[in-house]
C-alpha atoms as a PDB file:
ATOM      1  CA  UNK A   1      98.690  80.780 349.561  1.00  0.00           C
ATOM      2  CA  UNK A   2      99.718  78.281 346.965  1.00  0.00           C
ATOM      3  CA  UNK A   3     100.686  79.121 343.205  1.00  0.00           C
ATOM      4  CA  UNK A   4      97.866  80.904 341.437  1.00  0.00           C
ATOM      5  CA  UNK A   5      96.334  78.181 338.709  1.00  0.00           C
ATOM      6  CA  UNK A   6      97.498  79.474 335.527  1.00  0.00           C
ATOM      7  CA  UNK A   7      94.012  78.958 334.044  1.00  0.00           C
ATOM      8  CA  UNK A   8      92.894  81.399 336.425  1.00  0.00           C
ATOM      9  CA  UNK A   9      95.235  84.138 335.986  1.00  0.00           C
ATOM     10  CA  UNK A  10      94.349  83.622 331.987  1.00  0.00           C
ATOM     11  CA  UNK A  11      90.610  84.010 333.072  1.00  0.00           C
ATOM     12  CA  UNK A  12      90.888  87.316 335.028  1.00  0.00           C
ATOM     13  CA  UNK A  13      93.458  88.884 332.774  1.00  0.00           C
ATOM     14  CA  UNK A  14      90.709  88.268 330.327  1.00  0.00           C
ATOM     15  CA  UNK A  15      87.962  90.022 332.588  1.00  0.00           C
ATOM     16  CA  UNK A  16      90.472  92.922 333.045  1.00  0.00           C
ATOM     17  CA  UNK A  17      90.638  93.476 329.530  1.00  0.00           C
ATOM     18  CA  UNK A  18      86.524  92.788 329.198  1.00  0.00           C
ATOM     19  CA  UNK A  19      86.406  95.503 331.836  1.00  0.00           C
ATOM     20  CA  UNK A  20      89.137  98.105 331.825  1.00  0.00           C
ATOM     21  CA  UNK A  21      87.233  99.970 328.758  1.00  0.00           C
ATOM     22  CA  UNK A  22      85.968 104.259 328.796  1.00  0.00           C
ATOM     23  CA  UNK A  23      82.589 102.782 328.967  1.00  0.00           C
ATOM     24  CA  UNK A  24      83.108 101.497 332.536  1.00  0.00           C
ATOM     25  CA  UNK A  25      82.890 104.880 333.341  1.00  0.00           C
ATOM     26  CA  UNK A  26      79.666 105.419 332.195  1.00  0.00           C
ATOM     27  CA  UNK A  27      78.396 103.720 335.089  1.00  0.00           C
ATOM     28  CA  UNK A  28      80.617 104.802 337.691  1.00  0.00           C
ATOM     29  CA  UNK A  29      82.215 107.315 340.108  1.00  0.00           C
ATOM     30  CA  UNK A  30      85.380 107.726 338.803  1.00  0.00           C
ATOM     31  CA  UNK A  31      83.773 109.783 335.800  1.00  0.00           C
ATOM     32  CA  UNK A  32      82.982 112.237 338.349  1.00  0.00           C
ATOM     33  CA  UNK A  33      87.221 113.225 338.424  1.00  0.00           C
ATOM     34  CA  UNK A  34      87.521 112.671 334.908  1.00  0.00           C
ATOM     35  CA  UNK A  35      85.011 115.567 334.390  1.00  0.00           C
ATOM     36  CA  UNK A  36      88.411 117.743 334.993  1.00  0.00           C
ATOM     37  CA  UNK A  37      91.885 118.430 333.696  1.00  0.00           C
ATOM     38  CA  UNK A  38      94.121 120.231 337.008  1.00  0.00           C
ATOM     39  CA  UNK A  39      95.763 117.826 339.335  1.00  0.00           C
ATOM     40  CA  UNK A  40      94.274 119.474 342.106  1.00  0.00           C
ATOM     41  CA  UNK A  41      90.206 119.579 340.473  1.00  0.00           C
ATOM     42  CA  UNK A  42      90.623 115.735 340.139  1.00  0.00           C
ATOM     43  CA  UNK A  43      92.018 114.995 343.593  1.00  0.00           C
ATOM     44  CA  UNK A  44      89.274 117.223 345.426  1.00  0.00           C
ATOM     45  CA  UNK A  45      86.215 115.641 343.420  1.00  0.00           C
ATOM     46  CA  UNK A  46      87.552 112.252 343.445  1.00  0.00           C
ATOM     47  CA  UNK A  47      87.907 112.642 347.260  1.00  0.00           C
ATOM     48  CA  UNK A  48      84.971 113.634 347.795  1.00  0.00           C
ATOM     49  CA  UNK A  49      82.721 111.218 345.555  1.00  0.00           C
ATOM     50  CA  UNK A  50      84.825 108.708 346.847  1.00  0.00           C
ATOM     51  CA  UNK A  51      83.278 109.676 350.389  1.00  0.00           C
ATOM     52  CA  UNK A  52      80.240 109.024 349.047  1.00  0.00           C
ATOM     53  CA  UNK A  53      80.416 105.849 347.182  1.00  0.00           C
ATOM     54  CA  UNK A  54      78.679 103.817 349.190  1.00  0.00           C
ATOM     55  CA  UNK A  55      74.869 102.386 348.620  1.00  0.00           C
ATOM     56  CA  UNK A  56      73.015 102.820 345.219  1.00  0.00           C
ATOM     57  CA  UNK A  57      75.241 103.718 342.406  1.00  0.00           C
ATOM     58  CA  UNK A  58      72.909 106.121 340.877  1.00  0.00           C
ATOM     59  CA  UNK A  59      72.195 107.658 344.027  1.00  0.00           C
ATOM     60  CA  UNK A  60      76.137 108.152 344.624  1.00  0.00           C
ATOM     61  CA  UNK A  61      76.460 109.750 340.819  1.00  0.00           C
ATOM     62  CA  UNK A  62      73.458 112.352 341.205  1.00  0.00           C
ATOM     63  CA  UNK A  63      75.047 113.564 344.385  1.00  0.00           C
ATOM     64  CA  UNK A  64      78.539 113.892 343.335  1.00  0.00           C
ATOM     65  CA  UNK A  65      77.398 115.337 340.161  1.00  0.00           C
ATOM     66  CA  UNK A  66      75.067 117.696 341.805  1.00  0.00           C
ATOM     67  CA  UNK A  67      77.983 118.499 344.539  1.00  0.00           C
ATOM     68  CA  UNK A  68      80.272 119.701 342.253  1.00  0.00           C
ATOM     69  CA  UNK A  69      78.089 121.761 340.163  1.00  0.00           C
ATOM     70  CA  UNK A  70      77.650 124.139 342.884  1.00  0.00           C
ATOM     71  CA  UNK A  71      81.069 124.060 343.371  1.00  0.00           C
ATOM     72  CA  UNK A  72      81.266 125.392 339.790  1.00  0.00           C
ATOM     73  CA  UNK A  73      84.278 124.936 337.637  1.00  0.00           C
ATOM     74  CA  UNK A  74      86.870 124.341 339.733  1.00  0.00           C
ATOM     75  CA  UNK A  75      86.660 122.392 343.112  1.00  0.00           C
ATOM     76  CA  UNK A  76      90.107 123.313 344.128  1.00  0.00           C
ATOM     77  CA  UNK A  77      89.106 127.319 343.686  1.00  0.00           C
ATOM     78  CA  UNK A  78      86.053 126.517 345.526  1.00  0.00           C
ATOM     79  CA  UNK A  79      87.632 124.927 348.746  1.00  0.00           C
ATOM     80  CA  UNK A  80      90.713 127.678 349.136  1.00  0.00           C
ATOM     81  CA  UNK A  81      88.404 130.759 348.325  1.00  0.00           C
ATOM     82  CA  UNK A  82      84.682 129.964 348.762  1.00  0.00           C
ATOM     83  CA  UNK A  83      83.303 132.359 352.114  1.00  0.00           C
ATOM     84  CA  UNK A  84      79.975 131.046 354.170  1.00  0.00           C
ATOM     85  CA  UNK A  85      78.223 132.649 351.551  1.00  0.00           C
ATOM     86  CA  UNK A  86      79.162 131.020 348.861  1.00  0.00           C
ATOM     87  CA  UNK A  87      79.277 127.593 350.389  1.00  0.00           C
ATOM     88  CA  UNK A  88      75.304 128.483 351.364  1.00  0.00           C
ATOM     89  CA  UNK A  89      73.763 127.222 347.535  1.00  0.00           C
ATOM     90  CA  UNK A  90      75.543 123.951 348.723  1.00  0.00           C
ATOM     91  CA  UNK A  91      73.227 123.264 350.957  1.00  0.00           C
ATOM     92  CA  UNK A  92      71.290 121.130 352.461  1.00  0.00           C
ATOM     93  CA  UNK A  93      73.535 118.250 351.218  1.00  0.00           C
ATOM     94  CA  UNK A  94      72.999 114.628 352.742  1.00  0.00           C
ATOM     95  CA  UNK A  95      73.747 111.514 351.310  1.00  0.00           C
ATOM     96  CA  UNK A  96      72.677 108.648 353.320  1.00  0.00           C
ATOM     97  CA  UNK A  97      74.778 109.533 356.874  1.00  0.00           C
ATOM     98  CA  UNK A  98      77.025 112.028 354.967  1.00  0.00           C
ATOM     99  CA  UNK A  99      75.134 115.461 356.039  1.00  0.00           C
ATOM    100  CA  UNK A 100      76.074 119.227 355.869  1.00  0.00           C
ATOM    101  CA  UNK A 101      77.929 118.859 358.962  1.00  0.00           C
ATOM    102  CA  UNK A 102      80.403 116.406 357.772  1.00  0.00           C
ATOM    103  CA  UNK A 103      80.693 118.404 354.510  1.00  0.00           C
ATOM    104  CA  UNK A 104      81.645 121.795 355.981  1.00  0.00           C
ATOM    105  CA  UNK A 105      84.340 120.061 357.919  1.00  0.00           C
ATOM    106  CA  UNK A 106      85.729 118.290 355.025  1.00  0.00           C
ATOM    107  CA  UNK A 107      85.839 121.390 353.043  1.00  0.00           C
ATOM    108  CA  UNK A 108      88.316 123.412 355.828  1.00  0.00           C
ATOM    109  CA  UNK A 109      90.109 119.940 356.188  1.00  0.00           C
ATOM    110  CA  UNK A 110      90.771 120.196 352.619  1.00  0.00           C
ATOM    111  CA  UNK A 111      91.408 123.635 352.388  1.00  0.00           C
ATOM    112  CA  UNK A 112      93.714 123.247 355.421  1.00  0.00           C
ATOM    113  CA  UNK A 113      95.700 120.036 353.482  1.00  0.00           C
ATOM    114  CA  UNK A 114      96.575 122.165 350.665  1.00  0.00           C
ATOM    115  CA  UNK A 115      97.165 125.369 352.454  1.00  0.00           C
ATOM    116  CA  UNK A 116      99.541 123.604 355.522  1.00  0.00           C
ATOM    117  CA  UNK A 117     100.095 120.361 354.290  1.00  0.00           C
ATOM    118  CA  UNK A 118     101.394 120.829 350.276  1.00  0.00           C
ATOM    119  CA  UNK A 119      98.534 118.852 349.460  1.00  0.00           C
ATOM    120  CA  UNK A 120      97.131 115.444 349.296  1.00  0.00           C
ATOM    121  CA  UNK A 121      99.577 113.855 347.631  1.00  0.00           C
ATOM    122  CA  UNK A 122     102.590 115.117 350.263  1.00  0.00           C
ATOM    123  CA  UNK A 123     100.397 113.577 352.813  1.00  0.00           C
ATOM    124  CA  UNK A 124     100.068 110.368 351.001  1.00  0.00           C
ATOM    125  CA  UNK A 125     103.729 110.050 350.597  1.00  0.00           C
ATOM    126  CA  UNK A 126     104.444 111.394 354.010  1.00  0.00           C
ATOM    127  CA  UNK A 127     104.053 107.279 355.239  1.00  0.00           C
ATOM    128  CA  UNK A 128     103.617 105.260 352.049  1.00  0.00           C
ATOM    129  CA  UNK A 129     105.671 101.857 352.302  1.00  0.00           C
ATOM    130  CA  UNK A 130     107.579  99.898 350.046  1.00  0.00           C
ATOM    131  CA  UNK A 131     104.572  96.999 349.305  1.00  0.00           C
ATOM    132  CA  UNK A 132     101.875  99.294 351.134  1.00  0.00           C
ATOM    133  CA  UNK A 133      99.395 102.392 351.323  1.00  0.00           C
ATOM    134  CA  UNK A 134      97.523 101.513 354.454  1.00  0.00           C
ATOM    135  CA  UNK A 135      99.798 103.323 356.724  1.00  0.00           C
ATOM    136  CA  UNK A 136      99.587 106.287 354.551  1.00  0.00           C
ATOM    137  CA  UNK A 137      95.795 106.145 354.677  1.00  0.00           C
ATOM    138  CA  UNK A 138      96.169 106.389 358.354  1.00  0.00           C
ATOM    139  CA  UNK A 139      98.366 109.028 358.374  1.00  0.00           C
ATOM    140  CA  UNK A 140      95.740 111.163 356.214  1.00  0.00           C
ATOM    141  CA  UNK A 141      93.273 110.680 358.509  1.00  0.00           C
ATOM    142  CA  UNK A 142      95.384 111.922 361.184  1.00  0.00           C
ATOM    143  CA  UNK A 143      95.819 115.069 359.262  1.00  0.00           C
ATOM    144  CA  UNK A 144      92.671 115.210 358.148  1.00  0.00           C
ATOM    145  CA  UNK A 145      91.230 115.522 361.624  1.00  0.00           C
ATOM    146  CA  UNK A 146      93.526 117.762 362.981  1.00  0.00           C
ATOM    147  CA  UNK A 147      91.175 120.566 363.255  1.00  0.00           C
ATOM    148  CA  UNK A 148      88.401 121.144 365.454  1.00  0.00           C
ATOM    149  CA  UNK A 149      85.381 119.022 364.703  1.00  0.00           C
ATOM    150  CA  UNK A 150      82.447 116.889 365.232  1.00  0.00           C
ATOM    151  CA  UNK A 151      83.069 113.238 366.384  1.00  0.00           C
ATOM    152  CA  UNK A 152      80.348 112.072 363.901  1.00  0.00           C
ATOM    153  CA  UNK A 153      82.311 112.919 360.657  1.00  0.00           C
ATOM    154  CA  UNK A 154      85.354 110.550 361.403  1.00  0.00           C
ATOM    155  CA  UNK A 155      83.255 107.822 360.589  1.00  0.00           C
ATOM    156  CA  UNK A 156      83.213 109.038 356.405  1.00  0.00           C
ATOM    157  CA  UNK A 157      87.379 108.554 356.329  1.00  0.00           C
ATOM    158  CA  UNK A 158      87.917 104.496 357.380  1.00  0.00           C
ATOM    159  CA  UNK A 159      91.311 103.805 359.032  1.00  0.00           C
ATOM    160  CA  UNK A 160      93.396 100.400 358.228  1.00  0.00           C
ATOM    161  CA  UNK A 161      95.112 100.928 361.685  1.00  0.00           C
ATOM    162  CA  UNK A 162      91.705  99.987 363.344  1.00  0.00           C
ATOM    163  CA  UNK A 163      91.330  97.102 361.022  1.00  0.00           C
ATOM    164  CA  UNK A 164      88.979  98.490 358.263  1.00  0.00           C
ATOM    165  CA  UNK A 165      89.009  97.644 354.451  1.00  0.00           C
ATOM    166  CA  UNK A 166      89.217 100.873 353.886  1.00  0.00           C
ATOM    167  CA  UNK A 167      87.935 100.530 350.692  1.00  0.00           C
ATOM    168  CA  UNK A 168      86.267 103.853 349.533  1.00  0.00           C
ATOM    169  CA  UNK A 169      90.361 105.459 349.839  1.00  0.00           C
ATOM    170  CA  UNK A 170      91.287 102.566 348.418  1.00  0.00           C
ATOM    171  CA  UNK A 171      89.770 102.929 345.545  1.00  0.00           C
ATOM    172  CA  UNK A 172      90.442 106.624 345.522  1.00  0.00           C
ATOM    173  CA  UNK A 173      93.955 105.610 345.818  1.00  0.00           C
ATOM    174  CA  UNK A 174      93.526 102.923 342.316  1.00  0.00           C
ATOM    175  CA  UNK A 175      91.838 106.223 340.629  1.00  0.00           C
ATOM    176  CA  UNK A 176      94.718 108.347 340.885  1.00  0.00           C
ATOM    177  CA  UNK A 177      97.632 106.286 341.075  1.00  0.00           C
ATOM    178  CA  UNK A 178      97.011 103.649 338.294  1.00  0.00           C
ATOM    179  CA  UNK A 179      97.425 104.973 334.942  1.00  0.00           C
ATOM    180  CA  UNK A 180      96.189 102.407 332.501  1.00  0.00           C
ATOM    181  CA  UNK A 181      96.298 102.016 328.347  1.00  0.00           C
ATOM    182  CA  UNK A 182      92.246 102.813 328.360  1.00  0.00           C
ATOM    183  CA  UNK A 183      92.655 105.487 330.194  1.00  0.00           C
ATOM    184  CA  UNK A 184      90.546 104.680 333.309  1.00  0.00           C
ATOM    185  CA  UNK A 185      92.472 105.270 336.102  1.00  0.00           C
ATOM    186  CA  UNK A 186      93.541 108.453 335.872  1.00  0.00           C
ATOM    187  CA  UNK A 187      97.100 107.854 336.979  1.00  0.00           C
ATOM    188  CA  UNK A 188      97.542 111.718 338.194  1.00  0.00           C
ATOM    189  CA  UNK A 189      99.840 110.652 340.929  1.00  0.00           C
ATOM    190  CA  UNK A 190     101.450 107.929 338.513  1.00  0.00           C
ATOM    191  CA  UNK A 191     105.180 107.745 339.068  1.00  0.00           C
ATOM    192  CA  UNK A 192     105.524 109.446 342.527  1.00  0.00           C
ATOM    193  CA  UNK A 193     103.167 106.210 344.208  1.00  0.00           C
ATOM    194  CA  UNK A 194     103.564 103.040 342.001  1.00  0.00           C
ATOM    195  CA  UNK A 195     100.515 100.472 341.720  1.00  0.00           C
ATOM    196  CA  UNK A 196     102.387  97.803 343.267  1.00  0.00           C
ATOM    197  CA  UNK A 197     101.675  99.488 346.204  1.00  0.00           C
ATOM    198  CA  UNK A 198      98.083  99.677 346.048  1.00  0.00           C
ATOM    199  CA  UNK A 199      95.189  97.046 347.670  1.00  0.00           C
ATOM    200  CA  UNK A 200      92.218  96.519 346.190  1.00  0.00           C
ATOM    201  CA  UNK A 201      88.861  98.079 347.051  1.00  0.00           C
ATOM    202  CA  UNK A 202      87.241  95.045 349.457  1.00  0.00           C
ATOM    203  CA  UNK A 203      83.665  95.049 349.685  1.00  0.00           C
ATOM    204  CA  UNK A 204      80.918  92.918 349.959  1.00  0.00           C
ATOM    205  CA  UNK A 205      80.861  91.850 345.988  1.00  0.00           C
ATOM    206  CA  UNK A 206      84.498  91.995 344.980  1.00  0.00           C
ATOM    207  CA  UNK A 207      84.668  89.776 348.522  1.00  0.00           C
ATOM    208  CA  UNK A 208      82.305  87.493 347.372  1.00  0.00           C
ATOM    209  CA  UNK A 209      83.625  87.115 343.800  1.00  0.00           C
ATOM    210  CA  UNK A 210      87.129  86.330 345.261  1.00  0.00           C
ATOM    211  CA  UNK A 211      86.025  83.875 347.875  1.00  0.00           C
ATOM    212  CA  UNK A 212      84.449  81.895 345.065  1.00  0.00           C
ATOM    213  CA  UNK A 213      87.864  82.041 343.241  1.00  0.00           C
ATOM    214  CA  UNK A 214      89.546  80.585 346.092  1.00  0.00           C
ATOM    215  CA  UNK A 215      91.426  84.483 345.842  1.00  0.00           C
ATOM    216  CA  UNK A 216      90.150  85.142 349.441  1.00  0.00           C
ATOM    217  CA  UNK A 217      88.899  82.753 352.690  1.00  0.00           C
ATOM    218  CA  UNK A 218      88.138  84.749 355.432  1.00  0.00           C
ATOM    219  CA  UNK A 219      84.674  85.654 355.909  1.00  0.00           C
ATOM    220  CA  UNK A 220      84.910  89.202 357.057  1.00  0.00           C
ATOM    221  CA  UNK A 221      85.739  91.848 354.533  1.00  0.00           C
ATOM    222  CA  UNK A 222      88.223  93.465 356.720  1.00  0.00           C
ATOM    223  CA  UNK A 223      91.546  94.670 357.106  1.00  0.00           C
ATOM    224  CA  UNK A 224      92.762  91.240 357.707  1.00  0.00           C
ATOM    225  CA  UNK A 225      90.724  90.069 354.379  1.00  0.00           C
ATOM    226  CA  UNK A 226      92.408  93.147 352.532  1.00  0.00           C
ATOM    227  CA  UNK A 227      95.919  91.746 353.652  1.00  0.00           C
ATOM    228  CA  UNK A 228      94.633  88.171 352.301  1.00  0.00           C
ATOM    229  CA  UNK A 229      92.988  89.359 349.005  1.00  0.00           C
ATOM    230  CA  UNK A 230      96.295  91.350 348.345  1.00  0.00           C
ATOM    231  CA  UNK A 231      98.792  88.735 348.673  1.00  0.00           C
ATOM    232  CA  UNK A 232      96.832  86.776 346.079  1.00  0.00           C
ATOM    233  CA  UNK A 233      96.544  89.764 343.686  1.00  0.00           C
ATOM    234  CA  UNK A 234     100.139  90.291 344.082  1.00  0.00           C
ATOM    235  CA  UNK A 235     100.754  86.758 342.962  1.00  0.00           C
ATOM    236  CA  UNK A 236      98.596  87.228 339.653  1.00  0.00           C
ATOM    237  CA  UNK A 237     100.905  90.740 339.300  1.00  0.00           C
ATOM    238  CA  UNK A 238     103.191  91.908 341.180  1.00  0.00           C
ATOM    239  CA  UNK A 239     103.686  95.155 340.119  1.00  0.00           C
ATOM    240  CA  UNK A 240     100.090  96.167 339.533  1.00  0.00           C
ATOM    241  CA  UNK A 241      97.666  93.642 341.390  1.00  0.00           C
ATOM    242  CA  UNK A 242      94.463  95.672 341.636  1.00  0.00           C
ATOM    243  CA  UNK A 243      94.018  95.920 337.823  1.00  0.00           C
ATOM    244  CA  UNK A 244      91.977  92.632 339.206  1.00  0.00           C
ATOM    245  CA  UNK A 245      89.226  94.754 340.773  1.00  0.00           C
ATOM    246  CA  UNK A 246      87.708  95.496 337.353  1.00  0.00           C
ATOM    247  CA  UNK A 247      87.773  91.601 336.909  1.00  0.00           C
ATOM    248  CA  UNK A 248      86.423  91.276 340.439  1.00  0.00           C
ATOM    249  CA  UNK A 249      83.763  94.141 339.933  1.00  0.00           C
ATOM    250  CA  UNK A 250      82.711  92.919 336.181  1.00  0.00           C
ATOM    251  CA  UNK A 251      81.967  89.242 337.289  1.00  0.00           C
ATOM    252  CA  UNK A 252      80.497  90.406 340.079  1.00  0.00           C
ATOM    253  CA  UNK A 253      78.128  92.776 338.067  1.00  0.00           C
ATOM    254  CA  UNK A 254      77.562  90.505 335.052  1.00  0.00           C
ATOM    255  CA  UNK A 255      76.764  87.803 337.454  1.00  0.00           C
ATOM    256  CA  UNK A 256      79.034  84.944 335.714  1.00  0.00           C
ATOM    257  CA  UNK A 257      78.998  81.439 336.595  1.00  0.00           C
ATOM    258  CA  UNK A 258      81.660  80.594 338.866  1.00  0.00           C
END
């Protein structure tokens, strides 16, 4: 790609400071992890909503807000000690293709990570590259599906190796490893991953917003769009490109002229 128009980099560092306030949470998932203080609380709820950010935005924040209040005060308790019983009041749980099903398995994967696996963060860093996460993201699905299960629920955790976005653990990935001035991100795995590493949540409107940017060209927002979209970010900054999806995600929302 050729040298990023300086005019350009001026206009989305702009939109990342428009965007990258508290208030964006007040509209989003990530306040869903923010709604705790142990390491462990925010990785398990911001796994989980991140599973389920997908379709209406105030569909996604009922659920995950009505998920972990039966889960009760801590989500990490809950997963390592909660019995049939308990998980019972949980239930029925859907969210568009996300059932009970799926959510029983991903509570013993969970439990089985941080019991067998020194958490989610070991597994993370078990294959995380130099300029990249999307071999690590692989590698957690690996684990993640090492148990006995249904078929249907691989579909909720996306895999880069088979040429997906994967942008729900992407941004699950920006959440906890970017820790910014606002205090946004929450940064809880700050310092052992580093942002530079990180690519940015592609979907269908951050993909359109950078395709009329001249950011992105392919038409598919795919793995091969991901790889595309990040060498561009990386050109804007180098050591933490995705601060660009809140630019990508504000004009997108605002609807600016382009």
């Amino acid at each position: 790609m050729a040298d990023i128009d300086p005019i350009l980099r001026e206009f989305l560092d702009q939109k990342v400071f428009e965007y990258q306030r508290p208030e964006f949470l007040e509209l989003d998932p990530l306040q869903i992890p923010h709604r705790y203080e142990q390491r462990e609380d925010q990785e398990i709820s911001g796994f989980l909503t991140a599973t389920i950010s997908w379709g209406n935005r105030k569909s996604i924040l009922n659920n995950a807000k009505q998920l972990m209040n039966r889960m009760g005060a801590s989500p990490y308790d809950f997963i390592m000690s909660a019995t049939p019983d308990q998980r019972a009041p949980l239930f029925p749980f859907v969210h568009r293709t996300f059932n009970e099903t799926d959510l029983n398995y991903f509570f013993e994967a969970l439990r089985n990570i941080y019991e067998n696996h020194e958490g989610m963060l070991s597994v993370f860093l078990e294959k995380a590259e130099q300029k990249s996460l999307q071999p690590a993201i692989s590698h957690f699905k690996k684990v993640f599906f090492e148990l006995p299960h249904e078929t249907r629920s691989e579909k909720h955790v996306s895999d880069p190796a088979k040429g997906s976005a994967a942008k729900r653990l992407n941004m699950m990935l920006r959440w906890f490893v970017r820790k910014d001035v606002p205090g946004v991100d929450l940064g809880i795995w700050h310092g052992l991953l580093h942002p530079r590493q990180l690519s940015c949540p592609l979907d269908v409107h951050s993909g359109n917003v950078a395709r009329k940017l001249g950011l992105l060209h392919r038409l598919q927002n795919d793995g091969k769009a991901l790889v595309e979209l990040d060498d561009a970010l990386r050109e804007l900054d180098p050591e933490d490109p995705v601060k660009y999806d809140f630019a990508l995600f504000g004009i997108g929302a605002s609807k600016t002229d382009l």
